[in-house]
C-alpha atoms as a PDB file:
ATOM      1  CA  UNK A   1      89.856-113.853 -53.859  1.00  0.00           C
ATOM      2  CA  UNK A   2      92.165-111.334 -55.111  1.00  0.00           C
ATOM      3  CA  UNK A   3      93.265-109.785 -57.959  1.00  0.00           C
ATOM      4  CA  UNK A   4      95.836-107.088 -59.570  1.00  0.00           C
ATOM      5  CA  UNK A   5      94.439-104.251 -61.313  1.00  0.00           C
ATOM      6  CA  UNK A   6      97.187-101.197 -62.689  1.00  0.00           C
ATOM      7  CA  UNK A   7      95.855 -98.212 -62.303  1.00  0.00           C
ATOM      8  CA  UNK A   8      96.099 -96.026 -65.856  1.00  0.00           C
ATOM      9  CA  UNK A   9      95.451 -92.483 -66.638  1.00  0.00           C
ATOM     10  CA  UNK A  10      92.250 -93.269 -67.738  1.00  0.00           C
ATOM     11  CA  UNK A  11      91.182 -93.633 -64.026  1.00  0.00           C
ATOM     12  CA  UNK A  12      92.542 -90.214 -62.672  1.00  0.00           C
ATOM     13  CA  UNK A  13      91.576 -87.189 -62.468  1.00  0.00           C
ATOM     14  CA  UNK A  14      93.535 -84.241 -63.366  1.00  0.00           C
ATOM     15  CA  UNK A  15      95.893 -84.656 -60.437  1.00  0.00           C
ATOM     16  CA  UNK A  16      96.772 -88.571 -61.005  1.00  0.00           C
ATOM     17  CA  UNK A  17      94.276 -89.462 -58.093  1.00  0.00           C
ATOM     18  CA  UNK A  18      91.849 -92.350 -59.107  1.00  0.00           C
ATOM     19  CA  UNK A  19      88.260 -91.040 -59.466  1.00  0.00           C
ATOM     20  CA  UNK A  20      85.908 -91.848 -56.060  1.00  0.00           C
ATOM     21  CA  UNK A  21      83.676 -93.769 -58.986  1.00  0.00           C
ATOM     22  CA  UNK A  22      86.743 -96.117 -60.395  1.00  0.00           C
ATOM     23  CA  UNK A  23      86.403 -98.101 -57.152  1.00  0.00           C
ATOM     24  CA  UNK A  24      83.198 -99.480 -57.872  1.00  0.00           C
ATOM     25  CA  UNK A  25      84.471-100.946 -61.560  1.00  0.00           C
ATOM     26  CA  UNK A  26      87.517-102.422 -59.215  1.00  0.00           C
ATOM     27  CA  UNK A  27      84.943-103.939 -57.457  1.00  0.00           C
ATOM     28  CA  UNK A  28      82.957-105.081 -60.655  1.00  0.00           C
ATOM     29  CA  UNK A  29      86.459-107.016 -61.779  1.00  0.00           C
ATOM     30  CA  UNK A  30      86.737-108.381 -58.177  1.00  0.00           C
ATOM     31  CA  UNK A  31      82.987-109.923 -58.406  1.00  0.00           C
ATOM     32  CA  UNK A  32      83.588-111.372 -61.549  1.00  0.00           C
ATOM     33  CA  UNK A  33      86.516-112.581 -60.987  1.00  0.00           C
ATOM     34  CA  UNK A  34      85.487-114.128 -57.386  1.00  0.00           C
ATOM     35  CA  UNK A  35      82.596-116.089 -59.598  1.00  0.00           C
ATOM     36  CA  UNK A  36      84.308-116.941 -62.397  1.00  0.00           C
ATOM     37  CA  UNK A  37      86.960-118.996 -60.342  1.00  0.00           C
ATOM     38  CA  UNK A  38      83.925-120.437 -59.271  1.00  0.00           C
ATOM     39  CA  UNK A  39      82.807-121.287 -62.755  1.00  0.00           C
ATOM     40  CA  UNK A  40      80.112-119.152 -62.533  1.00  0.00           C
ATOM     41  CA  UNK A  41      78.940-116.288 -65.241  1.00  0.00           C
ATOM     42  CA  UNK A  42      75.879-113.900 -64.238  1.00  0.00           C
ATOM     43  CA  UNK A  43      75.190-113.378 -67.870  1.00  0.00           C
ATOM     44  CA  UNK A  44      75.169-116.997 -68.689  1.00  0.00           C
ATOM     45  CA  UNK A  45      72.198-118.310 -70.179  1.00  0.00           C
ATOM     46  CA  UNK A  46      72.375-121.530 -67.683  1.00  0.00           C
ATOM     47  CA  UNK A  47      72.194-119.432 -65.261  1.00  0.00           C
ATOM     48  CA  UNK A  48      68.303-120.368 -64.977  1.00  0.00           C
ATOM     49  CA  UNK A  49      66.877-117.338 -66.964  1.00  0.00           C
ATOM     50  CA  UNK A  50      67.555-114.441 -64.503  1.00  0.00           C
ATOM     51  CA  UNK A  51      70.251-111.600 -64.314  1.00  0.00           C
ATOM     52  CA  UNK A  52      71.871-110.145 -61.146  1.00  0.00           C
ATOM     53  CA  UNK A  53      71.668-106.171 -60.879  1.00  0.00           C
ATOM     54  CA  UNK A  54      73.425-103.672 -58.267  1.00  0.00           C
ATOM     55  CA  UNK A  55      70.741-103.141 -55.520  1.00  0.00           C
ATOM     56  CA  UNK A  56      73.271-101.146 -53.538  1.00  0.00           C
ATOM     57  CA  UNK A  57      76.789-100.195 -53.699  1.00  0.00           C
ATOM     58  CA  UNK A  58      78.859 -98.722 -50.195  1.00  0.00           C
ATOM     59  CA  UNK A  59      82.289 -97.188 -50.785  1.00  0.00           C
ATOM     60  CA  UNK A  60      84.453 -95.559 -47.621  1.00  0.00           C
ATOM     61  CA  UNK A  61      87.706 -94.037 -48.862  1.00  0.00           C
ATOM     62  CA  UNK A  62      90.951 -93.972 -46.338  1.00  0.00           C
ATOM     63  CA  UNK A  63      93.395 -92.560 -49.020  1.00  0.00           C
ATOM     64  CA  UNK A  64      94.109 -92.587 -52.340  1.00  0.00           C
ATOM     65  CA  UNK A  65      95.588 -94.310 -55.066  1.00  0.00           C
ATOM     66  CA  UNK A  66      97.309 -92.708 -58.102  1.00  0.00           C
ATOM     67  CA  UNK A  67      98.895 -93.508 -61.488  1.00  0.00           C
ATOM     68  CA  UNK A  68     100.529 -95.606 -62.418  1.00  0.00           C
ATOM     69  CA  UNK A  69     100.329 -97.823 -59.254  1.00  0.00           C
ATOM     70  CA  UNK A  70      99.461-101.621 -59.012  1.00  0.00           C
ATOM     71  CA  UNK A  71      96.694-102.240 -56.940  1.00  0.00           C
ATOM     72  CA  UNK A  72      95.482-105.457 -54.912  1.00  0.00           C
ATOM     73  CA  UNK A  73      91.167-105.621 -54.610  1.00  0.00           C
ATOM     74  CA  UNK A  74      90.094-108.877 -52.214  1.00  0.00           C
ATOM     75  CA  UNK A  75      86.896-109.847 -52.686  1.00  0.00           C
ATOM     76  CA  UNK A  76      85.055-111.654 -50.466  1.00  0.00           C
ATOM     77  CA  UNK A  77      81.146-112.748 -50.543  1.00  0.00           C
ATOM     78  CA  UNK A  78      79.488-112.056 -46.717  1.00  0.00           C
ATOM     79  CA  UNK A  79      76.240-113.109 -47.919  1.00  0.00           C
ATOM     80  CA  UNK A  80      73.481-114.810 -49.614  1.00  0.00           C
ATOM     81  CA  UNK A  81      69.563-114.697 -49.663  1.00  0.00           C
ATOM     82  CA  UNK A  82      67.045-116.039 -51.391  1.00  0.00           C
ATOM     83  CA  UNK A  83      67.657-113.493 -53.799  1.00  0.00           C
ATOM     84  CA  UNK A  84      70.473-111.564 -53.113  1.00  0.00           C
ATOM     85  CA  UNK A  85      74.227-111.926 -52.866  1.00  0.00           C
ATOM     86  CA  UNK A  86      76.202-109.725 -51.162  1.00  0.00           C
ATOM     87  CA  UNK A  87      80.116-108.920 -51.320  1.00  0.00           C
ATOM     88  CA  UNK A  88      82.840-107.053 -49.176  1.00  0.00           C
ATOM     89  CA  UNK A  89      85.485-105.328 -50.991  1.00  0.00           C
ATOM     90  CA  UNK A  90      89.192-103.787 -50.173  1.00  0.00           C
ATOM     91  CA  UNK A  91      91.669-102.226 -51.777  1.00  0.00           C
ATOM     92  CA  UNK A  92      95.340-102.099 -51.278  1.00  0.00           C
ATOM     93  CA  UNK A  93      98.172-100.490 -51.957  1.00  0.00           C
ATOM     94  CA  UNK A  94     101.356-101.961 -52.246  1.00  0.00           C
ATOM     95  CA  UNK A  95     103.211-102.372 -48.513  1.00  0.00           C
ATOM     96  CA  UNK A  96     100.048-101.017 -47.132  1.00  0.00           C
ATOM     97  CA  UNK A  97      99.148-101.757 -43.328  1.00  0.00           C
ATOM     98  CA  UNK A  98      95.051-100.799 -44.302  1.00  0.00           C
ATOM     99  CA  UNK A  99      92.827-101.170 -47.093  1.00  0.00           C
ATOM    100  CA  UNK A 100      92.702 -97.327 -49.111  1.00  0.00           C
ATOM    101  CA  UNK A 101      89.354 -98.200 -50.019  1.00  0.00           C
ATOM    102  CA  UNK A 102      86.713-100.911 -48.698  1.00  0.00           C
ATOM    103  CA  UNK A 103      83.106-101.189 -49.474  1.00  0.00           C
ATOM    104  CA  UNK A 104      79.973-103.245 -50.158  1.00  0.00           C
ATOM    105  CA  UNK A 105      78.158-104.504 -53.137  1.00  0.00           C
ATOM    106  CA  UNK A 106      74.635-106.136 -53.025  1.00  0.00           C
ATOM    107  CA  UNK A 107      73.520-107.857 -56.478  1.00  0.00           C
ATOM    108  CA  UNK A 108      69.446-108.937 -56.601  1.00  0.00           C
ATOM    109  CA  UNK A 109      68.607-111.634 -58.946  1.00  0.00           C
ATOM    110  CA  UNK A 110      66.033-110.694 -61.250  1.00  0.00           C
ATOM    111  CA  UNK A 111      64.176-112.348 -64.205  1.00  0.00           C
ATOM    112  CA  UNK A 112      63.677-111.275 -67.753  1.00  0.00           C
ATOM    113  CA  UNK A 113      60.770-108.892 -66.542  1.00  0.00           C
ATOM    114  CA  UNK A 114      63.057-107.330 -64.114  1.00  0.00           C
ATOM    115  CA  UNK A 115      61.270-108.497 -61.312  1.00  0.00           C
ATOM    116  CA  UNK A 116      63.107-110.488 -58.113  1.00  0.00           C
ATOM    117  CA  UNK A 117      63.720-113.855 -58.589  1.00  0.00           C
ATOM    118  CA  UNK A 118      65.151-116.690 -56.591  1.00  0.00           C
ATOM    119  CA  UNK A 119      68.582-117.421 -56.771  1.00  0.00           C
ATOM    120  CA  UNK A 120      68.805-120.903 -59.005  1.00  0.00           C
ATOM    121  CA  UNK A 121      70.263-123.621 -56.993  1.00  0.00           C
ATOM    122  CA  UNK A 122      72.705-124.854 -59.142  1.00  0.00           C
ATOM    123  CA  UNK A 123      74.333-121.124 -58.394  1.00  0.00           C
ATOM    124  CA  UNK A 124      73.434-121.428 -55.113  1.00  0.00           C
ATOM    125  CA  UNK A 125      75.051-124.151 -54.281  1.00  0.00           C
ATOM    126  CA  UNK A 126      78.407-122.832 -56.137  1.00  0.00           C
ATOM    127  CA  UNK A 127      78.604-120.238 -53.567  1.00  0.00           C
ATOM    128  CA  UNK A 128      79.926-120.610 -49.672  1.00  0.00           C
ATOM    129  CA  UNK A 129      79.907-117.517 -47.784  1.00  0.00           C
ATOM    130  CA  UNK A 130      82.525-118.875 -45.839  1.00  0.00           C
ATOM    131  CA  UNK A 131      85.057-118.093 -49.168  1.00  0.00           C
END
């Protein structure tokens, strides 16, 4: 899955660089975007009475973006658990031969208590590591 995301000034620093932390909401709008193509919402009460929460979050910068620039993220899931999900990450720039910034997100379902949970089925069985 990929999306477009502009970068605004509101993401640089003083020198029109994107902030090392901005790549992890890319990432956020790559994950829900990957999901919700899927028809899938992790704050969805169907979702069988649990929430997902960041268990771990891996970023390794190549170069930078800047202003004004329109960026590509893919997102891709590499794995699932009984109750965790896990997705890959990489961000382009435009005419790019590498990604300026890849990484690794790992969500663990929990229930109202905060406490791991399994992932429901029905969400389960939305999901194919394979895409």
């Amino acid at each position: 899955m990929e999306i477009q995301i502009r970068i605004y000034y509101e993401d640089t620093d003083c020198g029109g660089v994107v902030y090392y932390a901005n790549y992890l909401k890319y990432f956020e709008r790559g994950r829900t975007e990957y999901l919700r193509a899927k028809g899938i919402t992790l704050t969805d009460p169907h979702a069988g009475g649990v929430i997902f929460v960041v268990t771990k979050a891996e970023a390794a910068y190549a170069s930078s973006c800047r202003y004004g620039e329109l960026i590509r993220v893919d997102t891709r899931l590499v794995g699932i658990t009984g109750v965790t999900i896990s997705f890959e990450h990489a961000v382009w720039r435009d005419g790019a031969d590498s990604p300026a910034v890849t990484g690794k997100v790992t969500l663990a379902c929990v229930d109202i208590n905060s406490r791991p949970a399994r992932i429901p089925k029905t969400l389960r069985d939305s999901l194919d590591v394979t895409g």
